[in-house]
Protein backbone atom coordinates (compact mmCIF):
# COMPACT_ATOMS: atom_id res chain seq x y z
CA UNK A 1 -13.91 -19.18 -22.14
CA UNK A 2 -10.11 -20.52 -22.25
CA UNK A 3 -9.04 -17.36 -24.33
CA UNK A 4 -10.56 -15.08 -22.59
CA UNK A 5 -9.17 -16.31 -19.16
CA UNK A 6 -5.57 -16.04 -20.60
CA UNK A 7 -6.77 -12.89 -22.18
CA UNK A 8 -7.58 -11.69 -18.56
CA UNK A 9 -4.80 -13.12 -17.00
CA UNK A 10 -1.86 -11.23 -19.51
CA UNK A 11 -3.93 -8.10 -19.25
CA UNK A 12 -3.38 -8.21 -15.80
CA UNK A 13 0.38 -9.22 -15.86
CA UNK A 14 1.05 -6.28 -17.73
CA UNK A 15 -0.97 -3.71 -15.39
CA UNK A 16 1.38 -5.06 -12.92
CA UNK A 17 4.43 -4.37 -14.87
CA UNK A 18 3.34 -0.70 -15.63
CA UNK A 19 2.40 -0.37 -11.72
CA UNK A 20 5.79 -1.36 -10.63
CA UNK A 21 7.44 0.39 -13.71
CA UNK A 22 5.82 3.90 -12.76
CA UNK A 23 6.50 3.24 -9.10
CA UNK A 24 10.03 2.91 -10.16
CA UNK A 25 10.08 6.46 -11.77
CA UNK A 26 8.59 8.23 -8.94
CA UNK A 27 11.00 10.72 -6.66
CA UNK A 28 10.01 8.76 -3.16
CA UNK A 29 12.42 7.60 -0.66
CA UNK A 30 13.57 3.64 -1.45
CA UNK A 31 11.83 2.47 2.01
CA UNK A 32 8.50 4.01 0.38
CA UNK A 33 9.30 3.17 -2.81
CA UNK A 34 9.66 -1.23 -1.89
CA UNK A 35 6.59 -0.94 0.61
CA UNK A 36 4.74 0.51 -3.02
CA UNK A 37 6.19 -2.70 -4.70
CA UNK A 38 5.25 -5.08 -2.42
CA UNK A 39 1.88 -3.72 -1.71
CA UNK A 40 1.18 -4.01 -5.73
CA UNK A 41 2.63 -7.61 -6.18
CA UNK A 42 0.07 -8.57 -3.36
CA UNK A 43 -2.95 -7.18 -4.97
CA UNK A 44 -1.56 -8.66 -8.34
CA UNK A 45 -1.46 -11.88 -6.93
CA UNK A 46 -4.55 -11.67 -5.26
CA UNK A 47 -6.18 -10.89 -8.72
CA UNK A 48 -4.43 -13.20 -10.66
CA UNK A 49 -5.32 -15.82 -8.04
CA UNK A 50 -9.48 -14.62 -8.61
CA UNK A 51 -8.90 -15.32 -12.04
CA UNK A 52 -7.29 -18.54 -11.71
CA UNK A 53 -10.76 -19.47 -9.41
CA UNK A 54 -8.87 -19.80 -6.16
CA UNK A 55 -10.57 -17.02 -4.40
């Protein structure tokens, strides 16, 4: 169950990364662009959060 957890946990770490990576690389105005970014590191942390049992 430990493995799999961290398993989980980088998985979604890196979905994260690529999220905010592409968002980077898309032709949108900056204001749109940081509301994108912090609108992804929320739901990240939410997630990461359900995996960690807190939610």
């Amino acid at each position: 169950m430990g493995l799999s957890l961290i398993i989980s946990i980088l998985i979604t770490f890196l979905v994260i990364v690529l999220v905010l990576y592409l968002i980077n690389m898309l032709p949108i105005d900056a204001r749109m662009r940081q509301i994108a970014r912090v609108i992804v590191i929320i739901i990240g942390i939410i997630s990461l959060l359900k995996y960690l049992a807190v939610f």
